[in-house]
PDB file of N, CA and C in Angstrom:
ATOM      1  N   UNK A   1     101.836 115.861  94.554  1.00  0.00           N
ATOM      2  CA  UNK A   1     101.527 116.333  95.906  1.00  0.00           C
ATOM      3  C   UNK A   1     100.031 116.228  96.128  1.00  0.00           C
ATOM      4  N   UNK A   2      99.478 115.600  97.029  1.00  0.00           N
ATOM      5  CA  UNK A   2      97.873 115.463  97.478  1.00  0.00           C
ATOM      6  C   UNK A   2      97.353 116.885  98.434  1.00  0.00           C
ATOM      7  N   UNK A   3      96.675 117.073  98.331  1.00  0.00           N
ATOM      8  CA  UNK A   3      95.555 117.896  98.596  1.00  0.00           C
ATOM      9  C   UNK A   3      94.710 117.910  99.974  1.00  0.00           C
ATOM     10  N   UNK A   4      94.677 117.667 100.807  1.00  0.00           N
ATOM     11  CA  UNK A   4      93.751 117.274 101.212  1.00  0.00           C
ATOM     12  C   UNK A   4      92.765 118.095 101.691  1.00  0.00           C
ATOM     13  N   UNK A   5      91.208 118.448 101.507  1.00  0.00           N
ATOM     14  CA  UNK A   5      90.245 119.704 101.721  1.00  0.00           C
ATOM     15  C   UNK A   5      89.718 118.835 103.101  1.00  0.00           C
ATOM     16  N   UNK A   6      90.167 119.523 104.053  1.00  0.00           N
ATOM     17  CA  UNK A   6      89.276 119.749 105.551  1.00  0.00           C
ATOM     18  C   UNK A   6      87.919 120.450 105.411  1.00  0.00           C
ATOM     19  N   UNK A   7      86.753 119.652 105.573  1.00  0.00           N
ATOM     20  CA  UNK A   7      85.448 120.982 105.948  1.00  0.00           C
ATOM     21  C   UNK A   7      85.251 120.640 107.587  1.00  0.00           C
ATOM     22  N   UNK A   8      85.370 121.709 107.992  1.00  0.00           N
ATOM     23  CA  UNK A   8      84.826 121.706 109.445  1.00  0.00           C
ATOM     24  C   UNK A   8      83.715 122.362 109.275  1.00  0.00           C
ATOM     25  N   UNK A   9      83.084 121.808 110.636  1.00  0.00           N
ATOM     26  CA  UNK A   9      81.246 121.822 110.418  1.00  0.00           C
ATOM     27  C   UNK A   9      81.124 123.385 111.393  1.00  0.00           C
ATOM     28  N   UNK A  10      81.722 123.773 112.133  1.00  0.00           N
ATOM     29  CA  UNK A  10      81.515 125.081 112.805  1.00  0.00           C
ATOM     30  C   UNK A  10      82.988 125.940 112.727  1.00  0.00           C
ATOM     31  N   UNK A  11      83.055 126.808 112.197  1.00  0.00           N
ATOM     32  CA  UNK A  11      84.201 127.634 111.679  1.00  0.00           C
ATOM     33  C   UNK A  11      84.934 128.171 113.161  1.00  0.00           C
ATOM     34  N   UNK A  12      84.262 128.030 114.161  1.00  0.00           N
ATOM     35  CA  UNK A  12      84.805 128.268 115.755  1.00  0.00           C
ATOM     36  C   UNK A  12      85.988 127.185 116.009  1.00  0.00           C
ATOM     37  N   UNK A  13      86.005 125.915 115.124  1.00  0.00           N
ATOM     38  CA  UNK A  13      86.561 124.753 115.386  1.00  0.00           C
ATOM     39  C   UNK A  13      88.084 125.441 115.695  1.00  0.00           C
ATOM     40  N   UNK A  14      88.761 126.737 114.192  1.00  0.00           N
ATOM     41  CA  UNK A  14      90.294 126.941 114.109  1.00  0.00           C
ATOM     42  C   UNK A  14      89.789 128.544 113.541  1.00  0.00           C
ATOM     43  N   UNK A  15      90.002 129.100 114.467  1.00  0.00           N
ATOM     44  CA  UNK A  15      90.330 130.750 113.965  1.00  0.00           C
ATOM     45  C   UNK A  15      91.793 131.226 113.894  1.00  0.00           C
ATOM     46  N   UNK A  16      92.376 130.397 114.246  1.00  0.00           N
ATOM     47  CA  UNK A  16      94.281 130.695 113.293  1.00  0.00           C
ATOM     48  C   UNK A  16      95.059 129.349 112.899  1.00  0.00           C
ATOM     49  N   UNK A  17      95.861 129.810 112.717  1.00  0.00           N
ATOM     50  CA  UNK A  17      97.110 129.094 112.170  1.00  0.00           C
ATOM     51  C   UNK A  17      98.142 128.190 113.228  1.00  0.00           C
ATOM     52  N   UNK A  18      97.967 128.991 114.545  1.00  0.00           N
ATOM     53  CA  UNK A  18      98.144 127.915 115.610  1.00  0.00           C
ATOM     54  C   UNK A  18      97.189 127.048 116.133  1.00  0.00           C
ATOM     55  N   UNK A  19      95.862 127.302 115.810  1.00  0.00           N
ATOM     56  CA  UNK A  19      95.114 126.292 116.167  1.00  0.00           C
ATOM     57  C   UNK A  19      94.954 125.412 115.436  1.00  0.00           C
ATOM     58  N   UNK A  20      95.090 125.674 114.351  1.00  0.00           N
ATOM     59  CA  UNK A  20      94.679 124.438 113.066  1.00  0.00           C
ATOM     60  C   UNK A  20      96.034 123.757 112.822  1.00  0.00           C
ATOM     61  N   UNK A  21      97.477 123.968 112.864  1.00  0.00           N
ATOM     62  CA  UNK A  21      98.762 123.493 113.554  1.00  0.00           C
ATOM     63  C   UNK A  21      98.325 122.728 114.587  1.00  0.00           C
ATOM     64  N   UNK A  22      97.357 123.100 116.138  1.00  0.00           N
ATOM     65  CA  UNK A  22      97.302 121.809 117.234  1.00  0.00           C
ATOM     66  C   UNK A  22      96.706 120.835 116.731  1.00  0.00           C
ATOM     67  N   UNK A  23      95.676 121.243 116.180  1.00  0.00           N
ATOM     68  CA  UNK A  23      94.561 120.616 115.590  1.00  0.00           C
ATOM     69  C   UNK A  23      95.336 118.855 114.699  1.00  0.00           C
ATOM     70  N   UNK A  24      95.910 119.202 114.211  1.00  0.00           N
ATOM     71  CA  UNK A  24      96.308 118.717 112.754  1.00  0.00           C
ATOM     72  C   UNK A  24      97.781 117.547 113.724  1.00  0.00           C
ATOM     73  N   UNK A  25      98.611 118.614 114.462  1.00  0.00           N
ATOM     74  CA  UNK A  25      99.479 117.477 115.556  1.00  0.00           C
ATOM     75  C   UNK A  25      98.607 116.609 116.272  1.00  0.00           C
ATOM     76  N   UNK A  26      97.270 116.798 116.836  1.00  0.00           N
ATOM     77  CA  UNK A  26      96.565 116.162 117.532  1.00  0.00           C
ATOM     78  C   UNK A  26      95.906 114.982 116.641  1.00  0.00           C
ATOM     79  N   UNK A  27      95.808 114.704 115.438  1.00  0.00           N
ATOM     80  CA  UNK A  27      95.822 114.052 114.663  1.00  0.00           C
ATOM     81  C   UNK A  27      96.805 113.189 114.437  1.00  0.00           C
ATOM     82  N   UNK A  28      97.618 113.789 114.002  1.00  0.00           N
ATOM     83  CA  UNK A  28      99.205 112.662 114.236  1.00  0.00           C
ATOM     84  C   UNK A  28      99.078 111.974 115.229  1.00  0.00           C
ATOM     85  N   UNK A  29      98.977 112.460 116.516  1.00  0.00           N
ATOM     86  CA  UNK A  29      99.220 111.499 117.823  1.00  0.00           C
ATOM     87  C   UNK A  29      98.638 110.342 117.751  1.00  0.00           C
ATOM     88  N   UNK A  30      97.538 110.839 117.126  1.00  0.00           N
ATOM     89  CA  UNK A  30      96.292 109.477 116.640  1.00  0.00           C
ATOM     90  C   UNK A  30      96.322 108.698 115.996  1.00  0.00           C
ATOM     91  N   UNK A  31      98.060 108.877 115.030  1.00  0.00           N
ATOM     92  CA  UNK A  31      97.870 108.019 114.429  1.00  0.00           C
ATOM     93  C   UNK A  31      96.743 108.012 112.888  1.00  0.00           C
ATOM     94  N   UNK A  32      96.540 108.855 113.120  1.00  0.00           N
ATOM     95  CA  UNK A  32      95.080 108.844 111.799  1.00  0.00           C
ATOM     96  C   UNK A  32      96.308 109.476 110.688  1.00  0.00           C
ATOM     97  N   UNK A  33      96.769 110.367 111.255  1.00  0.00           N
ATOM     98  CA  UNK A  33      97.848 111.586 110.234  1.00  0.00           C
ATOM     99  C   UNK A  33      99.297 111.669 110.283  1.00  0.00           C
ATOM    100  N   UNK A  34      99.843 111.584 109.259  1.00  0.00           N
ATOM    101  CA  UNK A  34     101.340 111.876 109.283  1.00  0.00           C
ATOM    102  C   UNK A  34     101.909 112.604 108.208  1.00  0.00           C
ATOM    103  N   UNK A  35     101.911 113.667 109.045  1.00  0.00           N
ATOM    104  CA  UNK A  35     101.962 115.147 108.032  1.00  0.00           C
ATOM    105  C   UNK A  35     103.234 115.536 107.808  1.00  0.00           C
ATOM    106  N   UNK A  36     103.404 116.400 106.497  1.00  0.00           N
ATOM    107  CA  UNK A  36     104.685 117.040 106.163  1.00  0.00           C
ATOM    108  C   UNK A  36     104.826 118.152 107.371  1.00  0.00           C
ATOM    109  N   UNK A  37     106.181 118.764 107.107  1.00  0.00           N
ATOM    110  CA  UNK A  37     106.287 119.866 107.779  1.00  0.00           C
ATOM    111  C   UNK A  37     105.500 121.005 107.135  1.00  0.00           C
ATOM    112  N   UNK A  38     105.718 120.884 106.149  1.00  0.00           N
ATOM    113  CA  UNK A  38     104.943 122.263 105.444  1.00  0.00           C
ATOM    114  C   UNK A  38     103.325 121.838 105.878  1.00  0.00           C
ATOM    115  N   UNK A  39     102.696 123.436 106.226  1.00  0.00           N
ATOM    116  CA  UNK A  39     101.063 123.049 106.200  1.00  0.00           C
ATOM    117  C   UNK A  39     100.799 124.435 105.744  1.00  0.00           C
ATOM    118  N   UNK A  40      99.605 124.667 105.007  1.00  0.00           N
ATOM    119  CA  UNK A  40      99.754 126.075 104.803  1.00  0.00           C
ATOM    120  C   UNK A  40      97.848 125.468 104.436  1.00  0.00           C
ATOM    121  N   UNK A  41      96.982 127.021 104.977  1.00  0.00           N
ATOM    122  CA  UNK A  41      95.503 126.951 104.803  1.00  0.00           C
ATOM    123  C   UNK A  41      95.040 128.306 104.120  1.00  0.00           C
ATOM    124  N   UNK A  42      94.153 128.169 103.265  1.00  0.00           N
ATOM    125  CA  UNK A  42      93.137 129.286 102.613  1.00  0.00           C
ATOM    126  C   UNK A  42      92.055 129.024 103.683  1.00  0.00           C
ATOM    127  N   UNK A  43      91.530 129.927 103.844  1.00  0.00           N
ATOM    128  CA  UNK A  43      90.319 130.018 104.491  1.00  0.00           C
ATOM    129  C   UNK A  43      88.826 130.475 103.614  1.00  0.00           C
ATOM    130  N   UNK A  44      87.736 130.111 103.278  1.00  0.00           N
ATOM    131  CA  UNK A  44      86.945 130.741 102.496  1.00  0.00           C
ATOM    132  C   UNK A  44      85.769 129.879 103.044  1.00  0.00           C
ATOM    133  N   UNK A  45      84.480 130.448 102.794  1.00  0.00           N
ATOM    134  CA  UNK A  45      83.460 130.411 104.097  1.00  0.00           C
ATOM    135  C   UNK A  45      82.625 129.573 102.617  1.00  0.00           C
ATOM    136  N   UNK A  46      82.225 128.344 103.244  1.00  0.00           N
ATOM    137  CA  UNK A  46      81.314 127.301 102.121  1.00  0.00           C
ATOM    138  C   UNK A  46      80.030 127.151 102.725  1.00  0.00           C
ATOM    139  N   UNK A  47      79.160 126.861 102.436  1.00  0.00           N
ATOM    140  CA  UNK A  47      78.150 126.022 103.134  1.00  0.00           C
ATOM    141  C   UNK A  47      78.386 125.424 104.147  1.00  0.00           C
ATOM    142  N   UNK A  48      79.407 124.429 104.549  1.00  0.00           N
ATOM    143  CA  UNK A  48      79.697 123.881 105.338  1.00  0.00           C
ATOM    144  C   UNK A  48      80.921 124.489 106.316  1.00  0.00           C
ATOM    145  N   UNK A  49      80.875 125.608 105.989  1.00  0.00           N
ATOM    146  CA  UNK A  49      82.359 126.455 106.931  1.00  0.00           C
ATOM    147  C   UNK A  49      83.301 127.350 106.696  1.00  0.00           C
ATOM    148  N   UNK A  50      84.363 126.791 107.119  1.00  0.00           N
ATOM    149  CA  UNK A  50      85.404 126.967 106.766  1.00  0.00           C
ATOM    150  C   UNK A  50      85.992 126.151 105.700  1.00  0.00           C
ATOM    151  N   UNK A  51      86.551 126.125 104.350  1.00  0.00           N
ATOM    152  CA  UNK A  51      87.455 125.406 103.916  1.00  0.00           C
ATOM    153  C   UNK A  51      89.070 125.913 104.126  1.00  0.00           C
ATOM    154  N   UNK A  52      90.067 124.394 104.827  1.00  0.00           N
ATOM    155  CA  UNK A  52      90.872 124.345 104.865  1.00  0.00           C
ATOM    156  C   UNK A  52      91.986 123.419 103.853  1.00  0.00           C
ATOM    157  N   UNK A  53      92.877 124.182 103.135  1.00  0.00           N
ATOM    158  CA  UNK A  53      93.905 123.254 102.291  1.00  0.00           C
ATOM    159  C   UNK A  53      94.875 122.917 103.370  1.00  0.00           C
ATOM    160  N   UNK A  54      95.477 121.610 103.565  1.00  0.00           N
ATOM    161  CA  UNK A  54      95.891 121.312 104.152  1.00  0.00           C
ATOM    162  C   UNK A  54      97.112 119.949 103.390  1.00  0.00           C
ATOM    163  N   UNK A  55      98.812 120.553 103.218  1.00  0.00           N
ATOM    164  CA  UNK A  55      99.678 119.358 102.501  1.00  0.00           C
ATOM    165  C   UNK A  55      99.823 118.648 103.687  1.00  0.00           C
ATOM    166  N   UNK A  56      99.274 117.256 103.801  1.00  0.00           N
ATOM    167  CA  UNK A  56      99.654 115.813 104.338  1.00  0.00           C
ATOM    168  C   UNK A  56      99.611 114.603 103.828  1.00  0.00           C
ATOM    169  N   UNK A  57      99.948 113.657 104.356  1.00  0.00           N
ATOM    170  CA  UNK A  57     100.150 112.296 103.679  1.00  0.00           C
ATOM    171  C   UNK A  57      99.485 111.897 105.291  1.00  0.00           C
ATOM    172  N   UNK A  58      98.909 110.505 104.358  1.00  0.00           N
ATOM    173  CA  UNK A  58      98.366 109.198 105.294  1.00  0.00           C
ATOM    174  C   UNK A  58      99.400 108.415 106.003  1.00  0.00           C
ATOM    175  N   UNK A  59      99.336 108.188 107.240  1.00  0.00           N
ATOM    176  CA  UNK A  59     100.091 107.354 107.951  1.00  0.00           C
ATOM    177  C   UNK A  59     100.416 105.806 106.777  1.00  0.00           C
ATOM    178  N   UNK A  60     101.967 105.882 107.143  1.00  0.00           N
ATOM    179  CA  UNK A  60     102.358 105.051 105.552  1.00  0.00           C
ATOM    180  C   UNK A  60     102.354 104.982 104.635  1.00  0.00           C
ATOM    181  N   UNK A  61     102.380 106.376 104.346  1.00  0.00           N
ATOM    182  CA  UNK A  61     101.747 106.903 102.762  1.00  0.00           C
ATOM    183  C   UNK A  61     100.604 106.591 102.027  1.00  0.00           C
ATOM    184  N   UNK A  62      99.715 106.209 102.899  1.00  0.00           N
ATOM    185  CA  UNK A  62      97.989 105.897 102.453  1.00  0.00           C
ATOM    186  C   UNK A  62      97.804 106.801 102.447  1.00  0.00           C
ATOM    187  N   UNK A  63      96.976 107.256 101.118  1.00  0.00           N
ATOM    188  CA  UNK A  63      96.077 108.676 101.441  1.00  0.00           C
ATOM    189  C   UNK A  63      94.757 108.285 102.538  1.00  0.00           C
ATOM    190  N   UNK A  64      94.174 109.523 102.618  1.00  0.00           N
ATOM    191  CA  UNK A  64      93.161 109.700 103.333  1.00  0.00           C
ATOM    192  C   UNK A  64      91.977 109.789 102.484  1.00  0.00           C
ATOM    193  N   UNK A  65      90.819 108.763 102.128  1.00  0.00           N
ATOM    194  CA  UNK A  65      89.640 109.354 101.949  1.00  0.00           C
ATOM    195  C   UNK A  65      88.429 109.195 102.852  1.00  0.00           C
ATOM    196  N   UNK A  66      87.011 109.447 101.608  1.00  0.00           N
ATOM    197  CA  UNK A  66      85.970 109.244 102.803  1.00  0.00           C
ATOM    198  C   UNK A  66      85.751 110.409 103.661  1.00  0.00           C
ATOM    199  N   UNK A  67      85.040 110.362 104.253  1.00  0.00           N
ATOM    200  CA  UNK A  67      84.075 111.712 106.062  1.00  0.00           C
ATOM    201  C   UNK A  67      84.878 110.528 106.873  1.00  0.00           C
ATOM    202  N   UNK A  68      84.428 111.684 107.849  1.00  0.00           N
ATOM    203  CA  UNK A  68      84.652 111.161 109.536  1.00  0.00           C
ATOM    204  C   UNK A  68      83.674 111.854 110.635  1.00  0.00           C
ATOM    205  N   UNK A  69      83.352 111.008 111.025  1.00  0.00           N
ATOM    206  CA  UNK A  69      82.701 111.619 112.309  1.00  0.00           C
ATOM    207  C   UNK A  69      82.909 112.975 112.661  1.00  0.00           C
ATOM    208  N   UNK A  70      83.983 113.462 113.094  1.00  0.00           N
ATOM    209  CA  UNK A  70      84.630 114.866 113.725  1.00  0.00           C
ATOM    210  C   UNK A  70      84.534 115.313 112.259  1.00  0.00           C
ATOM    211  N   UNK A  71      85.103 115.079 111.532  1.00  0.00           N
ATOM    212  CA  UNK A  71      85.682 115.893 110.352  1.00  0.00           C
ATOM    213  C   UNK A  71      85.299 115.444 108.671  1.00  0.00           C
ATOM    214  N   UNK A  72      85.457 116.291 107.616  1.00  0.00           N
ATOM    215  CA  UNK A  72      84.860 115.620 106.061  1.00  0.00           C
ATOM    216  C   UNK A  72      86.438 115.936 105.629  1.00  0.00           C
ATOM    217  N   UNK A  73      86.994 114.518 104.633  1.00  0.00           N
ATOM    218  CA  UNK A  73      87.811 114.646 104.115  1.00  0.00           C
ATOM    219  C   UNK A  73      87.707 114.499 102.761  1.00  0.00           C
ATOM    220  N   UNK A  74      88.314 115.027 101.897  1.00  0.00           N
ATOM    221  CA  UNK A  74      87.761 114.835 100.248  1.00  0.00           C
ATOM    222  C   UNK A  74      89.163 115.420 100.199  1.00  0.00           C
ATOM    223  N   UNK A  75      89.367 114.272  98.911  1.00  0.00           N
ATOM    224  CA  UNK A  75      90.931 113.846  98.439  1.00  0.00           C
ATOM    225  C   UNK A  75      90.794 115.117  97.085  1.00  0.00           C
ATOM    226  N   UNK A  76      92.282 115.631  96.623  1.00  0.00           N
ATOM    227  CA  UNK A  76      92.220 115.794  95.380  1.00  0.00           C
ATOM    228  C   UNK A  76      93.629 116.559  95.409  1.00  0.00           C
ATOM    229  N   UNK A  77      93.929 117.087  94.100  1.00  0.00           N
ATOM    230  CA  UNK A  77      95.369 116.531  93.877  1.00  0.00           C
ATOM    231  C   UNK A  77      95.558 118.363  93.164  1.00  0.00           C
ATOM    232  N   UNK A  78      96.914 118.592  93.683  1.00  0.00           N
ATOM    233  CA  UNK A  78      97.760 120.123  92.886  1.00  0.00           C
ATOM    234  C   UNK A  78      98.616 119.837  92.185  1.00  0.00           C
TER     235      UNK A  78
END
């Protein structure tokens, strides 16, 4: 199962569990993400934010690595 650690750069980005749910569908639409049903997040305040755990898979089962503009993605594995 992959891992994937979300850092968002301003912790205002998702203050619940339904927002980080739109957040994460709004991704799919894009095409960038194609997520399990299960999503489940720790929240704990880094340097850079919020860290979010987040179970998804890459559109076609590519993982996701690398930053992004909007968002930092860093791969790693449970």
């Amino acid at each position: 199962m992959e891992v994937i650690i979300v850092y968002f750069k301003y912790k205002e980005l998702v203050k619940s569990n339904a927002q980080l749910s739109n957040l994460l569908w709004s991704l799919e639409e894009k095409r960038q993400l194609r997520l399990r049903r299960e999503i489940f997040w720790v929240s704990k305040k880094l340097d850079c934010g919020i860290k979010l755990f987040c179970r998804m898979y890459a559109q076609h089962g590519r993982h996701l690595y690398g930053e992004s503009s909007e968002w930092g993605l860093a791969s790693a594995y449970h």
